[in-house]
Protein backbone atom coordinates (compact mmCIF):
# COMPACT_ATOMS: atom_id res chain seq x y z
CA UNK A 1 252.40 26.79 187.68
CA UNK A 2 255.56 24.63 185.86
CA UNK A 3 255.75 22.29 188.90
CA UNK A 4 251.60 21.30 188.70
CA UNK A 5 252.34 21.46 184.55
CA UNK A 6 255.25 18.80 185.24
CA UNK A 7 252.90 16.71 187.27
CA UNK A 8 250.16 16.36 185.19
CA UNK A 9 252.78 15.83 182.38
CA UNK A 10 253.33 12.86 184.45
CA UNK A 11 250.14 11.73 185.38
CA UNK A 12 249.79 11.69 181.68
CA UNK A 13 252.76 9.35 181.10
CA UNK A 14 251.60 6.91 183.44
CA UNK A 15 248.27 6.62 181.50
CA UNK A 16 249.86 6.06 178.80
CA UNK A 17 251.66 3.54 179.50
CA UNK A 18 249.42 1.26 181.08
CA UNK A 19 247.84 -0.05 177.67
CA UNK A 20 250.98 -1.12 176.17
CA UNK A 21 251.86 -2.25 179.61
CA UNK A 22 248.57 -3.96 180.19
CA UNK A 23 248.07 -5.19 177.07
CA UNK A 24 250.74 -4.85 174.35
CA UNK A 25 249.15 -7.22 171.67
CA UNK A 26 245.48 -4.92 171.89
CA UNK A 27 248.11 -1.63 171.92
CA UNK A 28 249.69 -2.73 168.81
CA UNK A 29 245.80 -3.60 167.10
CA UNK A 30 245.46 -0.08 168.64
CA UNK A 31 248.29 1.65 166.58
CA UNK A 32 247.91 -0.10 163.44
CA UNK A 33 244.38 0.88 163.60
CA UNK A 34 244.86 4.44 163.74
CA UNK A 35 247.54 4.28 161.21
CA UNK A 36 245.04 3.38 158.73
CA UNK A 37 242.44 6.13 159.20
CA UNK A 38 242.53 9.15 157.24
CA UNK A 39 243.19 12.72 158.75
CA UNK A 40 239.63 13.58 159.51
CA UNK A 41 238.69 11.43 162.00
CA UNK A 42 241.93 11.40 163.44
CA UNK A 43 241.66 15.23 163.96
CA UNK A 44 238.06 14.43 165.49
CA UNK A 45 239.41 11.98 167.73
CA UNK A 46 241.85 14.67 169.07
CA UNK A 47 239.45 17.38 169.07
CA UNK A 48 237.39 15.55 171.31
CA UNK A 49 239.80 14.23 173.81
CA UNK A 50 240.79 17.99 174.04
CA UNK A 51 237.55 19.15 174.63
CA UNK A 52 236.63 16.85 177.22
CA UNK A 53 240.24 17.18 178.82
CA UNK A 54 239.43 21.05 179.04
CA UNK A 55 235.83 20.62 180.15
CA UNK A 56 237.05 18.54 182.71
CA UNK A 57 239.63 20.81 184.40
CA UNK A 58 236.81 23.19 183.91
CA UNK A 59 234.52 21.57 185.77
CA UNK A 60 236.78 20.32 188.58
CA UNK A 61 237.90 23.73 188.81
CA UNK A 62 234.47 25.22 190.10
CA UNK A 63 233.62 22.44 192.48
């Protein structure tokens, strides 16, 4: 369980780092943007990607 919790800790490093790898001017548009919004949709925002994250593993857990 900690070694496939260490690689998807990874795989989750590399995808974040390929925007300000990729792109560093659009990443930095990126952050300021967010830094601007209030808490509520930033809390959206995260709900979401935490749904989908878990309905994913969900879903690719069954198949």
């Amino acid at each position: 369980m900690g070694e496939d919790f260490l690689r998807a800790l990874a795989l989750v490093m590399v995808i974040e780092g390929m925007l300000p790898f990729l792109s560093p001017r659009r990443f930095r548009e990126s952050l300021l943007r967010a830094a601007s919004l209030e808490d509520r949709p930033l809390r959206l925002l995260g709900l979401v990607a935490m749904l989908s994250g878990a309905g994913l593993l969900h879903f690719l857990s069954t198949t």
